[in-house]
PDB file of N, CA and C in Angstrom:
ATOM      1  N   UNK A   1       0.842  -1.161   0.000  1.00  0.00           N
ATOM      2  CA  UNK A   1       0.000   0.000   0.000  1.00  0.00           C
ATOM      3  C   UNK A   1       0.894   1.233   0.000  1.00  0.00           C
ATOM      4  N   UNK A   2       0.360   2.366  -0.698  1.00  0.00           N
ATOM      5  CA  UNK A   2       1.573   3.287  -0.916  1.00  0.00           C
ATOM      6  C   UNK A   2       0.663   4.288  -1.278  1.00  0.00           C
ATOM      7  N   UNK A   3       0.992   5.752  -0.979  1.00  0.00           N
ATOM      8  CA  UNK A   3       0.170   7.255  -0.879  1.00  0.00           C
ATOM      9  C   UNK A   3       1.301   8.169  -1.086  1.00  0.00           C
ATOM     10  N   UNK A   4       1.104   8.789  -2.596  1.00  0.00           N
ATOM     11  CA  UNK A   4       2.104   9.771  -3.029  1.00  0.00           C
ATOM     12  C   UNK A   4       1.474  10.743  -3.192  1.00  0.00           C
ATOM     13  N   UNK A   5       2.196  12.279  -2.388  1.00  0.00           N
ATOM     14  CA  UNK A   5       1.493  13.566  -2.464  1.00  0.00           C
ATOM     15  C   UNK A   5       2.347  14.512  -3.732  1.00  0.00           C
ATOM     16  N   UNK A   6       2.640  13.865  -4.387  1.00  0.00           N
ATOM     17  CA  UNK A   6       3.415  14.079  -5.687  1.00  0.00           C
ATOM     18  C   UNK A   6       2.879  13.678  -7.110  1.00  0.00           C
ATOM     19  N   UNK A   7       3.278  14.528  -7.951  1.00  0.00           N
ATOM     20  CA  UNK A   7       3.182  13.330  -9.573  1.00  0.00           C
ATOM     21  C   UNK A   7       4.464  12.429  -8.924  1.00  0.00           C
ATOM     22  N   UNK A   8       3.797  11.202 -10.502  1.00  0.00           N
ATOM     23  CA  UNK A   8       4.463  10.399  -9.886  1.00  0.00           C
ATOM     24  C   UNK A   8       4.429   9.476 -11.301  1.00  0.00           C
ATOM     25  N   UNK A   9       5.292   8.863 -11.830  1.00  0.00           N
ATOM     26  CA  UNK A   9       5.781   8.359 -12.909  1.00  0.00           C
ATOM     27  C   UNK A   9       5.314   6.592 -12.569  1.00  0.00           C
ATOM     28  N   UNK A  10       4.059   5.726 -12.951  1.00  0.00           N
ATOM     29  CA  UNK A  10       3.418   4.511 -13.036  1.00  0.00           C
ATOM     30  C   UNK A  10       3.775   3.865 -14.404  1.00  0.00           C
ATOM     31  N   UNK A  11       4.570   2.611 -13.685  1.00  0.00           N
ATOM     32  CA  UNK A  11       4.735   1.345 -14.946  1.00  0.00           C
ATOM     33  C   UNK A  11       4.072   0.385 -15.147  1.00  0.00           C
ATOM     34  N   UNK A  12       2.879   0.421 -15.489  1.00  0.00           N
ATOM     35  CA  UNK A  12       2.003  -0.807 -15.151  1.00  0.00           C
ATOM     36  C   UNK A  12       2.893  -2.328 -15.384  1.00  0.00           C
ATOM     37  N   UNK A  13       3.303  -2.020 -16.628  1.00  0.00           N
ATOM     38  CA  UNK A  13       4.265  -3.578 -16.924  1.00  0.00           C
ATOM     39  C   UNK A  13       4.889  -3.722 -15.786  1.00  0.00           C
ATOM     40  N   UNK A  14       5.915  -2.806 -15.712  1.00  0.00           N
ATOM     41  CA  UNK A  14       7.378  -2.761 -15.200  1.00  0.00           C
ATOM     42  C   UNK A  14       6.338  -3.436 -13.070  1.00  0.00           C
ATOM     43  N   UNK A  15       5.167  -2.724 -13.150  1.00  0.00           N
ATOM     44  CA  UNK A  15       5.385  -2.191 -11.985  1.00  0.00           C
ATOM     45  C   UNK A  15       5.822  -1.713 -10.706  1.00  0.00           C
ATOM     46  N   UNK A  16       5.670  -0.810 -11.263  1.00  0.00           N
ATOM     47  CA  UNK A  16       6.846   0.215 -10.405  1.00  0.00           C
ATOM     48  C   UNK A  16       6.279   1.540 -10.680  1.00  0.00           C
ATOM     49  N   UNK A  17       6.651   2.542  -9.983  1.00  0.00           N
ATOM     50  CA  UNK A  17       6.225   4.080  -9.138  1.00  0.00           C
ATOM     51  C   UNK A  17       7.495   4.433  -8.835  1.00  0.00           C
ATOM     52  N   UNK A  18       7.027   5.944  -9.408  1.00  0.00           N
ATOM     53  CA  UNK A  18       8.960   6.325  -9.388  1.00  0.00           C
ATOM     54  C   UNK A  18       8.092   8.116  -8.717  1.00  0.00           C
ATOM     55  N   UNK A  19       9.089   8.545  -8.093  1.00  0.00           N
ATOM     56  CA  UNK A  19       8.491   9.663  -7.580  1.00  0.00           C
ATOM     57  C   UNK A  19       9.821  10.597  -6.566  1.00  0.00           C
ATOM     58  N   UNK A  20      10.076  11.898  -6.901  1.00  0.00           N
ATOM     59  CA  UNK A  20      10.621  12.861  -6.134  1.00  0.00           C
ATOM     60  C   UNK A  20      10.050  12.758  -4.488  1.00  0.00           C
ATOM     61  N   UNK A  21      10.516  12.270  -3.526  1.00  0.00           N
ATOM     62  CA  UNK A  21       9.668  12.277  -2.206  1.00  0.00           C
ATOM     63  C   UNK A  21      10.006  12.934  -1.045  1.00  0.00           C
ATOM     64  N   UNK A  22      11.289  13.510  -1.252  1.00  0.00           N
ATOM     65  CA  UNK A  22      11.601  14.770  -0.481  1.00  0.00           C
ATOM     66  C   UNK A  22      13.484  14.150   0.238  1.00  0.00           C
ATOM     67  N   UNK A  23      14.213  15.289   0.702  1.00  0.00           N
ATOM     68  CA  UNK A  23      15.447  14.850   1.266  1.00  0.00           C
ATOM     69  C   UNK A  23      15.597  13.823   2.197  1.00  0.00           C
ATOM     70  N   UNK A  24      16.584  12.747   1.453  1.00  0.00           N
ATOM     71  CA  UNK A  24      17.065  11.940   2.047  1.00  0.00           C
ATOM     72  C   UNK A  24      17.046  12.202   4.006  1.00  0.00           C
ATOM     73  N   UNK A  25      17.099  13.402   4.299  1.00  0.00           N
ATOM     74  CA  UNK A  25      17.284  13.512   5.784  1.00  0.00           C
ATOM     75  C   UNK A  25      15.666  13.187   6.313  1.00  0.00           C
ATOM     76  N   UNK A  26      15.164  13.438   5.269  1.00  0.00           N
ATOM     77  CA  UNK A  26      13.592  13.970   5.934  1.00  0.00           C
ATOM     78  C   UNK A  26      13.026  12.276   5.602  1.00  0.00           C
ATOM     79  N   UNK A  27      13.186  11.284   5.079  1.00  0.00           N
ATOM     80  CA  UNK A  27      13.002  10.034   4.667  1.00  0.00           C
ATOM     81  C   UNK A  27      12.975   9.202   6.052  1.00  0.00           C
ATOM     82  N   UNK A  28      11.818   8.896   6.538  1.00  0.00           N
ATOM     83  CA  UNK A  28      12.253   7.723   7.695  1.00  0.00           C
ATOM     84  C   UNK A  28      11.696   6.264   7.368  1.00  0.00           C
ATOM     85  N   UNK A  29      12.864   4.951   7.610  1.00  0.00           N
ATOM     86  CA  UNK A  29      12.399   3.839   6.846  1.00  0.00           C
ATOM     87  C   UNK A  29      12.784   3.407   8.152  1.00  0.00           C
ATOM     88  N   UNK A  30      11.514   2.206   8.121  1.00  0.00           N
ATOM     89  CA  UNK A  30      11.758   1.028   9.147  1.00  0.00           C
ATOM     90  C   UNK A  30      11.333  -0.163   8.703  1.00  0.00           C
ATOM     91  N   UNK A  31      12.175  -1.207   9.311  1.00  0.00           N
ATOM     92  CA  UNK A  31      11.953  -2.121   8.589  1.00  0.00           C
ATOM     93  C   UNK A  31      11.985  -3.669  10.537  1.00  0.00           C
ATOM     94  N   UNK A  32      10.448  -4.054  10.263  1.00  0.00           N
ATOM     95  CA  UNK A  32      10.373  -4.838  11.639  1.00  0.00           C
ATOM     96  C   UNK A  32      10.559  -3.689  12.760  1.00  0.00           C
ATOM     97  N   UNK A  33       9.957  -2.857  12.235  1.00  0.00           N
ATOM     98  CA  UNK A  33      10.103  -1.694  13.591  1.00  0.00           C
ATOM     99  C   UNK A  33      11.149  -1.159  13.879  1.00  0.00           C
ATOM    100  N   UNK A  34      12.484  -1.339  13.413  1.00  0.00           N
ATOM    101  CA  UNK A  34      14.036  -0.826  13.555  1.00  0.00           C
ATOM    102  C   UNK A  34      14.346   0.226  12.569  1.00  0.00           C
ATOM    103  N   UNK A  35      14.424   1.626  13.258  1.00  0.00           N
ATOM    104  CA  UNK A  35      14.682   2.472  12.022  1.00  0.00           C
ATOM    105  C   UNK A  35      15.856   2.401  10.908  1.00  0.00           C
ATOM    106  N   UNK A  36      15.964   2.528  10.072  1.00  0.00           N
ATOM    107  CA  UNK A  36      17.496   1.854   9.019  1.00  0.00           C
ATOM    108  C   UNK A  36      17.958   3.268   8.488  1.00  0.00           C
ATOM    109  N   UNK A  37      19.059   3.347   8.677  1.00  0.00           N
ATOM    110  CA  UNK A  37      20.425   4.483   8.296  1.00  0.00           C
ATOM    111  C   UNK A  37      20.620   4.192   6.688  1.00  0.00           C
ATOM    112  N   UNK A  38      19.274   5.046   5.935  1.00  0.00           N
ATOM    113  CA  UNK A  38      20.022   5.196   4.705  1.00  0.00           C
ATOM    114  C   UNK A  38      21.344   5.042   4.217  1.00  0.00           C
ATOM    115  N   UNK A  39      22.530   3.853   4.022  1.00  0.00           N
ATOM    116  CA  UNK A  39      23.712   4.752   3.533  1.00  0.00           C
ATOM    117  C   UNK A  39      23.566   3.978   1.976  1.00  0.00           C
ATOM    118  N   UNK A  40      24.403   4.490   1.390  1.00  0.00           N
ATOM    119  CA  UNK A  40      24.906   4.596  -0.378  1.00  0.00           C
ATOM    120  C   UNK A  40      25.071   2.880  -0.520  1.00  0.00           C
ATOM    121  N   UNK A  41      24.559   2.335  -1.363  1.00  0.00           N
ATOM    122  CA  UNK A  41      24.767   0.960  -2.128  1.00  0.00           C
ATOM    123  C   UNK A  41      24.063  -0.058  -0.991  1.00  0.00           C
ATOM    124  N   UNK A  42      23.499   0.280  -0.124  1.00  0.00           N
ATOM    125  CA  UNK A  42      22.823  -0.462   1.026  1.00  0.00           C
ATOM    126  C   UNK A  42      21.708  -1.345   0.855  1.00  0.00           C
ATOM    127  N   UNK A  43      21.257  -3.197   0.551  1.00  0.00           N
ATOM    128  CA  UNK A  43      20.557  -3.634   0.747  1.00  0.00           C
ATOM    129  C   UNK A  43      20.135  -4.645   1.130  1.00  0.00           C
ATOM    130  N   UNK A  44      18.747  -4.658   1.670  1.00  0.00           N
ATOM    131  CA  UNK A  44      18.465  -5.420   2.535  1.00  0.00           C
ATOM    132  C   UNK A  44      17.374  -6.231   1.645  1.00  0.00           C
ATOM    133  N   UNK A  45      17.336  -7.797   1.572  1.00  0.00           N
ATOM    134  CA  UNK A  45      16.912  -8.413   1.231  1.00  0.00           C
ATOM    135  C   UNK A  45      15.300  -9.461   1.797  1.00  0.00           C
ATOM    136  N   UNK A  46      14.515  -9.346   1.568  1.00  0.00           N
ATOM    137  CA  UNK A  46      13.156 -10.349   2.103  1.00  0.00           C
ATOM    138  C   UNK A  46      13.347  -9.808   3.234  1.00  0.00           C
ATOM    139  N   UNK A  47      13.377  -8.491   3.376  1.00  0.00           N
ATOM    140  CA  UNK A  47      12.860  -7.615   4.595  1.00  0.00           C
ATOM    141  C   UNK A  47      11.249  -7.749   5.396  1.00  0.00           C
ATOM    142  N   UNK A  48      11.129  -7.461   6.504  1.00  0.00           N
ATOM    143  CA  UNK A  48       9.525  -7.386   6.390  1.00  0.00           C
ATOM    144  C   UNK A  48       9.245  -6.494   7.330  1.00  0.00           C
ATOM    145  N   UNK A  49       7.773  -6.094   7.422  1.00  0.00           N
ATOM    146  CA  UNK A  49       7.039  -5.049   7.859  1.00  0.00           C
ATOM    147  C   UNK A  49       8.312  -3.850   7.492  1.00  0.00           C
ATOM    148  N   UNK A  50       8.072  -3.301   6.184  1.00  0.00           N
ATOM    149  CA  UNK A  50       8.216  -2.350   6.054  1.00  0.00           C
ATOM    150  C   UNK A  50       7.473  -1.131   5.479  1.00  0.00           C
ATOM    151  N   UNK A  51       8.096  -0.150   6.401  1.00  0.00           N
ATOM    152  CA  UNK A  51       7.285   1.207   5.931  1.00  0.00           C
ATOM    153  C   UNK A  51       8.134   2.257   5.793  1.00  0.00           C
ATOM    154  N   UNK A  52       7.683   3.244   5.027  1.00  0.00           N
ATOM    155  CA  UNK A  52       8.730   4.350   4.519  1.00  0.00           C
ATOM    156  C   UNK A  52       7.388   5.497   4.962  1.00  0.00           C
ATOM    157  N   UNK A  53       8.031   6.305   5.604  1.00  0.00           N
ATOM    158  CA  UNK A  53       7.487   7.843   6.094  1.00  0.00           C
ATOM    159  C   UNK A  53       8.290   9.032   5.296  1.00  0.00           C
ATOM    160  N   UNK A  54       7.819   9.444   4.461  1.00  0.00           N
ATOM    161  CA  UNK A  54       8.438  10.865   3.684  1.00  0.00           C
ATOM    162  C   UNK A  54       7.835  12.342   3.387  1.00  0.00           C
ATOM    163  N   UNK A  55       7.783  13.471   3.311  1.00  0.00           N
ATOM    164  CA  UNK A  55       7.425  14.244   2.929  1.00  0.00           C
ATOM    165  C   UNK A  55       5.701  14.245   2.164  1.00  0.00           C
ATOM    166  N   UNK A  56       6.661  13.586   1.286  1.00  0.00           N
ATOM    167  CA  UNK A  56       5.678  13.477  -0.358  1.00  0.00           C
ATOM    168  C   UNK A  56       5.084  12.194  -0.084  1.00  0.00           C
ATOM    169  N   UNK A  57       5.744  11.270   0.773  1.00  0.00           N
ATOM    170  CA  UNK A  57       4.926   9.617   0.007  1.00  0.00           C
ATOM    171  C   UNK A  57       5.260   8.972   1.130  1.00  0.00           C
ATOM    172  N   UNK A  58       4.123   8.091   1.785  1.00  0.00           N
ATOM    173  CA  UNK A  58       4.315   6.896   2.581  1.00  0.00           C
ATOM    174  C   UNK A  58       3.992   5.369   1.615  1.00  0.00           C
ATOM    175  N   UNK A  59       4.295   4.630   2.299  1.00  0.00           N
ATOM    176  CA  UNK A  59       4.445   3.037   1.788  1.00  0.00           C
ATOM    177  C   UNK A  59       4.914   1.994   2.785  1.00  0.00           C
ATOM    178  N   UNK A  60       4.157   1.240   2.241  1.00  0.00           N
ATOM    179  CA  UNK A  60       4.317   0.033   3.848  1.00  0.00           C
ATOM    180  C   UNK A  60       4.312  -1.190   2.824  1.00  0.00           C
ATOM    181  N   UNK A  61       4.966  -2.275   3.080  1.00  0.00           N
ATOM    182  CA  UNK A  61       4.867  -3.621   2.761  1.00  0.00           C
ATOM    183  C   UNK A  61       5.231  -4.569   3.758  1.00  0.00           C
ATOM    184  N   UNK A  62       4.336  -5.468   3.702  1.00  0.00           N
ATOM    185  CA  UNK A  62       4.461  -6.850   4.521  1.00  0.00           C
ATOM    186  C   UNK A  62       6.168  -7.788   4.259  1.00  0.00           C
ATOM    187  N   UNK A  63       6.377  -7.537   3.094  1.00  0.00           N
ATOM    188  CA  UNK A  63       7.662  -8.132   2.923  1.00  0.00           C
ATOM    189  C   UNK A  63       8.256  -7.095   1.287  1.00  0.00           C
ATOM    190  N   UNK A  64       9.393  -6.895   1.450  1.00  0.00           N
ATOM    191  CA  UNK A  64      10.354  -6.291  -0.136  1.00  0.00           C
ATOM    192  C   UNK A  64      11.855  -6.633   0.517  1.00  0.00           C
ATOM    193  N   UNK A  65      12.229  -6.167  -1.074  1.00  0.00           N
ATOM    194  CA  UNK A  65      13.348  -6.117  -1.501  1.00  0.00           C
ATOM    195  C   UNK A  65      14.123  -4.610  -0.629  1.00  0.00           C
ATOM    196  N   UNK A  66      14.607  -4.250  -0.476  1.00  0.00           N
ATOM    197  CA  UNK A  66      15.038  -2.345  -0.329  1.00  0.00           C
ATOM    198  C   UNK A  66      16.406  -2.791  -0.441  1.00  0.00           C
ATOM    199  N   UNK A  67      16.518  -1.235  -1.451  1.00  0.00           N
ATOM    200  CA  UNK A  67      18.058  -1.205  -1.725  1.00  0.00           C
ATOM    201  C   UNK A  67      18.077   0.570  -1.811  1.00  0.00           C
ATOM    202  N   UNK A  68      19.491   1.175  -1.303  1.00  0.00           N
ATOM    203  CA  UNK A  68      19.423   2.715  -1.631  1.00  0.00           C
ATOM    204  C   UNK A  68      20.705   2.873  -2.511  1.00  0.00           C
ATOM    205  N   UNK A  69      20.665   3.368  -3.600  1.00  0.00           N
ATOM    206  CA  UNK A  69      21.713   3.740  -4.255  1.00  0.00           C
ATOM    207  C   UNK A  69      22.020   4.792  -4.853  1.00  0.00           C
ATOM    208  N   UNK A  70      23.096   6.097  -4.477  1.00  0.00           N
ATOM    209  CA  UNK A  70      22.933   7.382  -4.803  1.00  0.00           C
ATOM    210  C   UNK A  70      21.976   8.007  -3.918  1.00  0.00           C
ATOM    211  N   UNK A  71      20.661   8.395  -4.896  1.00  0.00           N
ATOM    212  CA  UNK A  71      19.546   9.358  -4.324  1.00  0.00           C
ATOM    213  C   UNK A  71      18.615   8.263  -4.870  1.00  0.00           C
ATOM    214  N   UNK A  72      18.445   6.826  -5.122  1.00  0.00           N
ATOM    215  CA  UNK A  72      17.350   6.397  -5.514  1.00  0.00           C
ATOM    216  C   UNK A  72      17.291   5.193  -4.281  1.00  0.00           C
ATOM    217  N   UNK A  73      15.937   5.376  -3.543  1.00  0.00           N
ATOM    218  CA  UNK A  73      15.180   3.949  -2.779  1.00  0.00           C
ATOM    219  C   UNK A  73      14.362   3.272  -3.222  1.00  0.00           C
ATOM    220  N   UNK A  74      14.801   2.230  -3.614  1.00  0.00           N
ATOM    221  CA  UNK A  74      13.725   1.143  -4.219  1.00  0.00           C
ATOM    222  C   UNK A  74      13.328   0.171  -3.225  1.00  0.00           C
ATOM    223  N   UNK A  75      11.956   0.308  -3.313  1.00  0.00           N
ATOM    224  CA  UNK A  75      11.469  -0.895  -2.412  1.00  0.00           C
ATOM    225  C   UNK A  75      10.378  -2.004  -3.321  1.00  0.00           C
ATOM    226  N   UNK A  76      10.728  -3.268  -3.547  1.00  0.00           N
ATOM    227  CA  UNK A  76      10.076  -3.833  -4.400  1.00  0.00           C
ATOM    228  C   UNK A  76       9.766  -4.825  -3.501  1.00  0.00           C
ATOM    229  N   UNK A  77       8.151  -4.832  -3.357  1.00  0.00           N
ATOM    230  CA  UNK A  77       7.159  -5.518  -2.562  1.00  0.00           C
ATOM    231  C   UNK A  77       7.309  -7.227  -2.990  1.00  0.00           C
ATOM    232  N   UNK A  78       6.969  -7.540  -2.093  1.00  0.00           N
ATOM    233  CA  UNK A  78       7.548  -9.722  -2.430  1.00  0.00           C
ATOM    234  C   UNK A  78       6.192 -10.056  -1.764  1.00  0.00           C
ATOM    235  N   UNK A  79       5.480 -10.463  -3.526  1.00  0.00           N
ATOM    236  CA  UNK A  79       3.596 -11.209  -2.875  1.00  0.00           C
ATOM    237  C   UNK A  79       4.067 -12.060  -1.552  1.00  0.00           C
TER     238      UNK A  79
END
């Protein structure tokens, strides 16, 4: 489940949501309730209960992928 207060770039194929969501400082991700320290090339694999708190966009998944690289966080949800 995911709520973007932004445009926001939808791949139906690809699916995937791509979106500006505000500074990395202002980004809070937790993952099993443990907040996680954004750093550069960082990921965490069959993560669960995660949620991302941002500016522009929240998102929560029961289980993903998350990886941060540069200025991009990808979180790709695992049915």
């Amino acid at each position: 489940m995911s709520e973007f207060n932004v445009p926001s770039v939808h791949d139906q194929e690809a699916g995937t949501v791509r979106a500006v969501i505000g500074p990395v400082q202002d980004v809070k991700l937790t993952i099993g309730g443990a907040l996680i320290d954004l750093n550069k090339g960082q990921r965490i694999d069959n993560a669960t209960n995660v949620r991302l708190d941002a500016p522009r966009a929240n998102a929560q998944a029961a289980r993903a992928n998350v990886s941060f690289n540069g200025r991009t966080l990808r979180i790709v949800g695992i049915p």
